[in-house]
Protein backbone atom coordinates (compact mmCIF):
# COMPACT_ATOMS: atom_id res chain seq x y z
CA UNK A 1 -9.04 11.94 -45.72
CA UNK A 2 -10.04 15.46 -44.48
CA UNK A 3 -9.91 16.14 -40.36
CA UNK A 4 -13.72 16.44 -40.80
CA UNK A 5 -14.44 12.89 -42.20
CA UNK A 6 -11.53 11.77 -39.67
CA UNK A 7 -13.08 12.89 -36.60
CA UNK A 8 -16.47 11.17 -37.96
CA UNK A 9 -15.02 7.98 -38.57
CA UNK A 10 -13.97 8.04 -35.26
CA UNK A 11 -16.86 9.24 -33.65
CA UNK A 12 -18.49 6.56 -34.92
CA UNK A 13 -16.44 3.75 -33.94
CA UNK A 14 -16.34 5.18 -30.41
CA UNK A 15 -19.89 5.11 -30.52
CA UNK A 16 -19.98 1.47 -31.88
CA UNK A 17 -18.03 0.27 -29.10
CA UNK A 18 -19.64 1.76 -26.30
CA UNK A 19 -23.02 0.45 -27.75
CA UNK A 20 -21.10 -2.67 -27.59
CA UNK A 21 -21.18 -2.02 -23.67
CA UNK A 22 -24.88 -1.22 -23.45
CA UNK A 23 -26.67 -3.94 -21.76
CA UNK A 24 -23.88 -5.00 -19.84
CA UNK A 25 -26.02 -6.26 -16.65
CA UNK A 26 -24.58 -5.40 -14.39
CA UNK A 27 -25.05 -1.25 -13.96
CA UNK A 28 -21.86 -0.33 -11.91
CA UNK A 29 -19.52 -2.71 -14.56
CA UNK A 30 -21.48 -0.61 -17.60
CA UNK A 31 -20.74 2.57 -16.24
CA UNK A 32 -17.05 1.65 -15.28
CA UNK A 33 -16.65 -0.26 -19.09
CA UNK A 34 -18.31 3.10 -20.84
CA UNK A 35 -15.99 5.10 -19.42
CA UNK A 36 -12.86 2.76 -20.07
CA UNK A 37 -14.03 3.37 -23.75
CA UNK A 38 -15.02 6.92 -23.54
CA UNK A 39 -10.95 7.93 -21.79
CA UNK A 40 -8.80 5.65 -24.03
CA UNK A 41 -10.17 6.53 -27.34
CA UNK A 42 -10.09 9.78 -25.69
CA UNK A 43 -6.20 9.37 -25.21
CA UNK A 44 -5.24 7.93 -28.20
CA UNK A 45 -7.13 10.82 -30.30
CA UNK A 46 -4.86 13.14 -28.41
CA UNK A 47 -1.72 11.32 -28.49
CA UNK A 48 -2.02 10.08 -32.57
CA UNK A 49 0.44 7.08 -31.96
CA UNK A 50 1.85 5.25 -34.42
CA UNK A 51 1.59 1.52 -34.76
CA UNK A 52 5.02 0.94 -33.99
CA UNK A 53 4.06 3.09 -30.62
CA UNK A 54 1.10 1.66 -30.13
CA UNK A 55 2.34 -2.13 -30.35
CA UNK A 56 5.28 -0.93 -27.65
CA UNK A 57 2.81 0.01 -25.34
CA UNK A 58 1.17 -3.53 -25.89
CA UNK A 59 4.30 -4.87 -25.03
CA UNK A 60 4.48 -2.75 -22.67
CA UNK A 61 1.85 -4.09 -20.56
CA UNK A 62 2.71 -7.40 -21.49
CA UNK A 63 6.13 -7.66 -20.01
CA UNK A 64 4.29 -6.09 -16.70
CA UNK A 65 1.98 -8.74 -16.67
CA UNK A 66 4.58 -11.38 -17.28
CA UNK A 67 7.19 -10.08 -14.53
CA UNK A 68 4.20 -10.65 -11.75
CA UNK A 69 4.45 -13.49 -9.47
CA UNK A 70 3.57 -14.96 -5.79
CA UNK A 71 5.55 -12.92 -4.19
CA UNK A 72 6.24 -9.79 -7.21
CA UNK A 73 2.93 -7.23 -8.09
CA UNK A 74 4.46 -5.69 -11.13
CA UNK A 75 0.81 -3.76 -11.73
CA UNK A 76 0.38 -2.56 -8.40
CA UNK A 77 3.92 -1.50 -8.90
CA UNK A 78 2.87 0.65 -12.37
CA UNK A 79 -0.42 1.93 -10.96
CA UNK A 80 2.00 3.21 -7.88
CA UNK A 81 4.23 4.93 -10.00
CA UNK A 82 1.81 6.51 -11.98
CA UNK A 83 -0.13 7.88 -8.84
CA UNK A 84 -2.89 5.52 -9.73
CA UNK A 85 -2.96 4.02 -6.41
CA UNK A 86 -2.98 7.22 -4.35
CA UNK A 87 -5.62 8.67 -6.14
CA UNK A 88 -7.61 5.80 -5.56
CA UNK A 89 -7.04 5.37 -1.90
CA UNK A 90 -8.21 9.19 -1.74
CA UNK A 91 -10.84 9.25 -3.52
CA UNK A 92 -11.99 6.33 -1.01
CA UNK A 93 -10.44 7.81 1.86
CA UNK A 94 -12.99 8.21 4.96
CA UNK A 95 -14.49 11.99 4.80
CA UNK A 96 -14.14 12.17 8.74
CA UNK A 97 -10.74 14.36 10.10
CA UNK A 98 -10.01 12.64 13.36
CA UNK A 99 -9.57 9.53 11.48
CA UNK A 100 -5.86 8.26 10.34
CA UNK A 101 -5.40 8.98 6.87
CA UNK A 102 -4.99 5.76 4.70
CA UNK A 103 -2.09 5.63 2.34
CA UNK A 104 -1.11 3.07 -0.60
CA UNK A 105 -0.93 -0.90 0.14
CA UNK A 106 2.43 -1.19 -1.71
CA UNK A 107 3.65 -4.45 -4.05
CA UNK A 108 4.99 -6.29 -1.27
CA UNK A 109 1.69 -6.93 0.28
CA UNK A 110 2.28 -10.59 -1.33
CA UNK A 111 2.69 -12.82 1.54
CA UNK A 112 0.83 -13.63 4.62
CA UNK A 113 2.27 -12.24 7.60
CA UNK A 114 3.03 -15.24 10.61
CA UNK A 115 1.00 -14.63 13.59
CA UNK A 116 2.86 -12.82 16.63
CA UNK A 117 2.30 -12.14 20.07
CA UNK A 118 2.60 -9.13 21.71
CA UNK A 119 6.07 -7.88 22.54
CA UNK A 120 7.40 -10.23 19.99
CA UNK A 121 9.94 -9.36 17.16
CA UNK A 122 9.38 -9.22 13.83
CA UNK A 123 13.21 -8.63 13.18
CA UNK A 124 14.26 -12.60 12.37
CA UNK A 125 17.78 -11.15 11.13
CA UNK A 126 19.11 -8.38 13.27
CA UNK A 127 19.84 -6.85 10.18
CA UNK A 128 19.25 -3.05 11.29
CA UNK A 129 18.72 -0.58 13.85
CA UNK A 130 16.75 -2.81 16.81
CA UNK A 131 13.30 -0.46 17.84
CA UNK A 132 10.13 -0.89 19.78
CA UNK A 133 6.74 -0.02 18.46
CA UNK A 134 4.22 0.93 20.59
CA UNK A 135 0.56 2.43 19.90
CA UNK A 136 -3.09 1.99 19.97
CA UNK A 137 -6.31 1.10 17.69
CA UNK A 138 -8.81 3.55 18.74
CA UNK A 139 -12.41 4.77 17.21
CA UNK A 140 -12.87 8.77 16.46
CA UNK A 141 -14.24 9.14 19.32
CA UNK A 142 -11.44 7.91 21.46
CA UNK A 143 -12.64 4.59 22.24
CA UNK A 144 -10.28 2.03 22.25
CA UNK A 145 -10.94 -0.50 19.92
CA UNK A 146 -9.92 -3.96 21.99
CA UNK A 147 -9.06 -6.85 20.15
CA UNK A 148 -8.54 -5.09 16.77
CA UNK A 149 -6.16 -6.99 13.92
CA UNK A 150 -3.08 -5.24 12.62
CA UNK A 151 -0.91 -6.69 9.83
CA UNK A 152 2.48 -5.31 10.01
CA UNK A 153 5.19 -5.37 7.45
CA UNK A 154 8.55 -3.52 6.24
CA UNK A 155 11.68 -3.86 5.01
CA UNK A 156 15.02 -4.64 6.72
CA UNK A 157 17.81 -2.01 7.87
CA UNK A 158 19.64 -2.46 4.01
CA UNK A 159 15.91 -1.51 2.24
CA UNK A 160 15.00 -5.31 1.30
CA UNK A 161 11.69 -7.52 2.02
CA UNK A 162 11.59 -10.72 2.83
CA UNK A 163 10.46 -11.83 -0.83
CA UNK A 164 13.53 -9.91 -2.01
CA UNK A 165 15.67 -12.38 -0.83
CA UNK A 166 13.95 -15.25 -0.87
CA UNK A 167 17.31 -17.49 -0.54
CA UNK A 168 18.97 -15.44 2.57
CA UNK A 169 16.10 -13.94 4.41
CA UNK A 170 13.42 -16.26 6.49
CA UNK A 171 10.07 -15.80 5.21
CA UNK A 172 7.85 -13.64 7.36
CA UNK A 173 11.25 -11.20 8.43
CA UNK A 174 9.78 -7.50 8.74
CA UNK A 175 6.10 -9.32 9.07
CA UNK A 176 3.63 -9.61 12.10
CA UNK A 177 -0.30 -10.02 12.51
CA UNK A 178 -0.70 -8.85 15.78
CA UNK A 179 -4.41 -8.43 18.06
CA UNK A 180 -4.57 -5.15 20.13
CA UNK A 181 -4.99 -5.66 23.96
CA UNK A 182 -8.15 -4.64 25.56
CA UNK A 183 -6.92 -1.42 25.98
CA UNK A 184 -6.60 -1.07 21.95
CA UNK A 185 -3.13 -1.31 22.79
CA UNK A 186 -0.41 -2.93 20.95
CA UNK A 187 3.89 -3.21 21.02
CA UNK A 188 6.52 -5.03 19.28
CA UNK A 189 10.03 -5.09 18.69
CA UNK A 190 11.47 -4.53 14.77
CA UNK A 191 13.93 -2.46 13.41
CA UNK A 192 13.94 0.90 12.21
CA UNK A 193 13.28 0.33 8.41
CA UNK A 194 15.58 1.90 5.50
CA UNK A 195 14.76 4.15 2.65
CA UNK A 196 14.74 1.99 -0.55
CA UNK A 197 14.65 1.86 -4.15
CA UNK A 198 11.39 -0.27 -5.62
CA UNK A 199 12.23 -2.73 -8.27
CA UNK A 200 13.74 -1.35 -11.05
CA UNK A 201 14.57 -4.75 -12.97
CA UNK A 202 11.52 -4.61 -14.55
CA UNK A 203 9.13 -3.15 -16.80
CA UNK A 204 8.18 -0.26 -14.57
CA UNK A 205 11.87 0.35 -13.80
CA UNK A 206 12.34 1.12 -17.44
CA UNK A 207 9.51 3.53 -16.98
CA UNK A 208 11.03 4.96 -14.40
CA UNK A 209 14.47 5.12 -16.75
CA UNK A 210 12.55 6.36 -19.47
CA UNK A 211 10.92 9.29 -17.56
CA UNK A 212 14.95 10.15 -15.58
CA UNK A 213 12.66 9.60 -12.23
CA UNK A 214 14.71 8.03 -9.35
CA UNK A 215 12.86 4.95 -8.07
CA UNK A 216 13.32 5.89 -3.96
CA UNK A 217 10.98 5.40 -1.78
CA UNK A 218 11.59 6.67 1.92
CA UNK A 219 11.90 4.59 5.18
CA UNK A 220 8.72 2.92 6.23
CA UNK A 221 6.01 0.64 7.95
CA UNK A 222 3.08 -0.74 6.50
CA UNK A 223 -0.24 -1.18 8.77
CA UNK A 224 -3.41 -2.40 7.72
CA UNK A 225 -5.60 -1.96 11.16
CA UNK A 226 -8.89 -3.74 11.31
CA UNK A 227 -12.11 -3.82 13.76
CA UNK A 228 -15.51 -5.15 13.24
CA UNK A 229 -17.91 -2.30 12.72
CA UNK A 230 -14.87 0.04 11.61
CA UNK A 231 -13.33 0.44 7.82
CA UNK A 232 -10.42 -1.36 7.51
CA UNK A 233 -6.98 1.07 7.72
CA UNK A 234 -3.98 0.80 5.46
CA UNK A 235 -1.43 3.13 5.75
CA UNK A 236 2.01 4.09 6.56
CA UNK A 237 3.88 4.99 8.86
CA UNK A 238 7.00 7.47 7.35
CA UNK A 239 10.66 7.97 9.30
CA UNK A 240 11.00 11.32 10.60
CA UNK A 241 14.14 13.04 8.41
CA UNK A 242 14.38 10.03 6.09
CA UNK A 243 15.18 10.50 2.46
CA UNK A 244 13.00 11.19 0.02
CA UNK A 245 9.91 11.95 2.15
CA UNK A 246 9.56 15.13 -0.47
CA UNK A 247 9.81 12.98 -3.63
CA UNK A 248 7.80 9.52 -2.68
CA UNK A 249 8.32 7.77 -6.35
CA UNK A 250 4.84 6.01 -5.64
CA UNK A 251 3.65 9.79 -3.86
CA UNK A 252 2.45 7.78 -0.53
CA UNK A 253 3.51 10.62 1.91
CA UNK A 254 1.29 12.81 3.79
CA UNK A 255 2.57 15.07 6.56
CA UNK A 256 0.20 13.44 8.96
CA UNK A 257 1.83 10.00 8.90
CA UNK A 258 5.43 11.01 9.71
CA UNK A 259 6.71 9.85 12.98
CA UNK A 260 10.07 10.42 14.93
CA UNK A 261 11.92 7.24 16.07
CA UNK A 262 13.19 8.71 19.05
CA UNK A 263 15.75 7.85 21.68
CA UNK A 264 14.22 6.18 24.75
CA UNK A 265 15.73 5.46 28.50
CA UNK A 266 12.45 3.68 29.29
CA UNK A 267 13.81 0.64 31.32
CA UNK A 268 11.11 -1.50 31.65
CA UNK A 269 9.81 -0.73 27.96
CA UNK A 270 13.82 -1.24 26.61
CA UNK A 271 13.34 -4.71 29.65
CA UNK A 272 10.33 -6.42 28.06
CA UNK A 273 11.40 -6.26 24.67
CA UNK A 274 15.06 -7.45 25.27
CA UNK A 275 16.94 -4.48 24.64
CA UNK A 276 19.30 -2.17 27.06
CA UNK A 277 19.00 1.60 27.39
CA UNK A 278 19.62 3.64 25.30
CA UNK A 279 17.24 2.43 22.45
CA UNK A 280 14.91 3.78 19.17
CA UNK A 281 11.28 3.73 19.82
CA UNK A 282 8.12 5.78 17.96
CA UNK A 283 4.74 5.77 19.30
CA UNK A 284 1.69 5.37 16.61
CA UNK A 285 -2.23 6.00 17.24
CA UNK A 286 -4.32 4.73 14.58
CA UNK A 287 -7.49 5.59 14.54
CA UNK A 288 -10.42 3.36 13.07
CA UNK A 289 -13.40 4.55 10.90
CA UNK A 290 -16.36 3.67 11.68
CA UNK A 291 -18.71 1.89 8.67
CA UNK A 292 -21.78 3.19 7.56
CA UNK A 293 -25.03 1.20 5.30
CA UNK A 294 -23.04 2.90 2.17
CA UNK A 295 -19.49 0.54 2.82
CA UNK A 296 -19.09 -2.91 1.12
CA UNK A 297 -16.46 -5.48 1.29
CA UNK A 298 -12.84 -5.81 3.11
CA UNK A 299 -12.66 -2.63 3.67
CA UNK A 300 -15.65 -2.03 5.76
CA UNK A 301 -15.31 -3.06 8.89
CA UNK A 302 -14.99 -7.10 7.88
CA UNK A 303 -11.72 -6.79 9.87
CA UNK A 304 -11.86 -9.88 12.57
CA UNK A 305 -8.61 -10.51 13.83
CA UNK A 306 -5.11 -11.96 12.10
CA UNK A 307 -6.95 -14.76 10.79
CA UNK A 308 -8.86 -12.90 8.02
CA UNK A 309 -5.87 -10.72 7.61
CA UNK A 310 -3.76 -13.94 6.86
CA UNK A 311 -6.67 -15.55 3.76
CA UNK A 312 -6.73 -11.29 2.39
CA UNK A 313 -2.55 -11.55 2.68
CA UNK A 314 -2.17 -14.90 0.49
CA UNK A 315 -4.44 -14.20 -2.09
């Protein structure tokens, strides 16, 4: 067969299957399925794999599918690695510079965080450096946003989650759904979180392998803010000097969401959180976009408080 006839033959069975896709009813699921078509065909024109590579990738994607569970996002995992998930979030990001800048959810977004007051811990272990978090949930415009949700969650001093170690670790360790004061204020105690490698036991670990990438991530917190009328916010807050803030392997970091831990001799801060002077504490101002007629879903200001946040966590 000559490249002409080839490139015909599959022409035409690219054009077959996206008339397949035609009168899908739905208009934004035909556009999203025509394109599918149009960039895989596209990709495995310019790749030319063999079977024997094309049935690996198969497998591939099996084994991903097969090492997610309750508490383990394998394909979040892959679409992180692959940048997937951080072009996504900014492609979606709001267009609006005063705003905090969103970052990825990560795959350990698999639980629902226990409900905490104020000045509580979420440090059930001890297992790291002890720190207080304080900030505040305001709109662009400075206004602070009282009562607003924030779901909270992180891994220990040694790099692990609380689904890591299911068997030695309480559930809910590193986790908090906390409401902001009426100020738009909020604080808790935790402890300063670790740089850490993401699962490598897996599918995407042997990607990882495959590729000679290394699989470090560096020290974090998660957030997702929320306030009715405002976008929901889910982001990151980074560890000032922490490893591997230059080489992300899920590429998560932006400059804007770094934040020294600092040393603090703030009695009656170190006082109301149980710990003695000298202690670590950062201070973190997330601010809320607001939702306009063009937003839809979660992510649009459907934010309500920890009790939403706790259904969206355990699904």
């Amino acid at each position: 067969m000559d490249h002409d006839t080839d490139a015909a033959q599959l022409d035409a069975l690219l054009a077959q299957v996206r008339g397949s896709f035609a009168e899908t009813p739905d208009q934004r699921a035909r556009v999203i399925l025509d394109a599918l078509v149009r960039h895989t065909h596209a990709l495995l024109r310019e790749i030319a794999p063999t079977l024997e590579e094309w049935q690996a990738g198969v497998e591939f994607l099996t084994r991903v599918g097969q090492t997610c569970t309750e508490t383990r996002q394998e394909f979040v995992l892959l679409s992180d690695v692959l940048g997937l998930s951080m072009l996504a979030e900014t492609i979606n990001d709001a267009d609006i510079e005063s705003v905090t800048d969103s970052t990825v959810l990560g795959p350990f977004h698999m639980t629902a965080s226990p409900t905490r007051q104020l000045g509580e811990s979420t440090d059930l272990t001890g297992v790291g450096v002890p720190c207080v978090i304080t900030g505040s949930v305001r709109a662009p415009d400075g206004t602070p946003l009282a009562d607003a949700s924030l779901d909270v969650w992180q891994c220990d001093g040694e790099g692990f989650y609380d689904v890591q170690r299911p068997d030695e670790v309480p559930a809910g360790n590193g986790r908090g759904l906390f409401r902001a004061d009426e100020q738009g204020r909020f604080r808790f105690r935790a402890v300063v979180p670790s740089h850490y490698p993401i699962p490598t036991d897996g599918p995407v670990g042997d990607l990882l392998a495959v590729a000679r990438r290394h699989p470090y991530r560096p020290a974090h917190i998660h957030f997702i803010a929320s306030a009715v009328g405002f976008r929901d916010l889910t982001t990151h807050v980074f560890v000032a000097d922490s490893p591997y803030l230059e080489s992300d392997a899920v590429f998560a970091v932006k400059d804007s969401l770094v934040v020294r831990f600092e040393t603090s001799r703030d009695r009656a801060l170190a006082a109301a959180h149980g710990l003695d002077v000298p202690f670590t504490h950062a201070h973190i101002n997330l601010v809320l976009a607001p939702f306009d007629d063009t937003d839809t879903g979660t992510g649009a200001g459907a934010g309500t408080g920890p009790e939403l946040a706790a259904e969206r966590t355990s699904r």
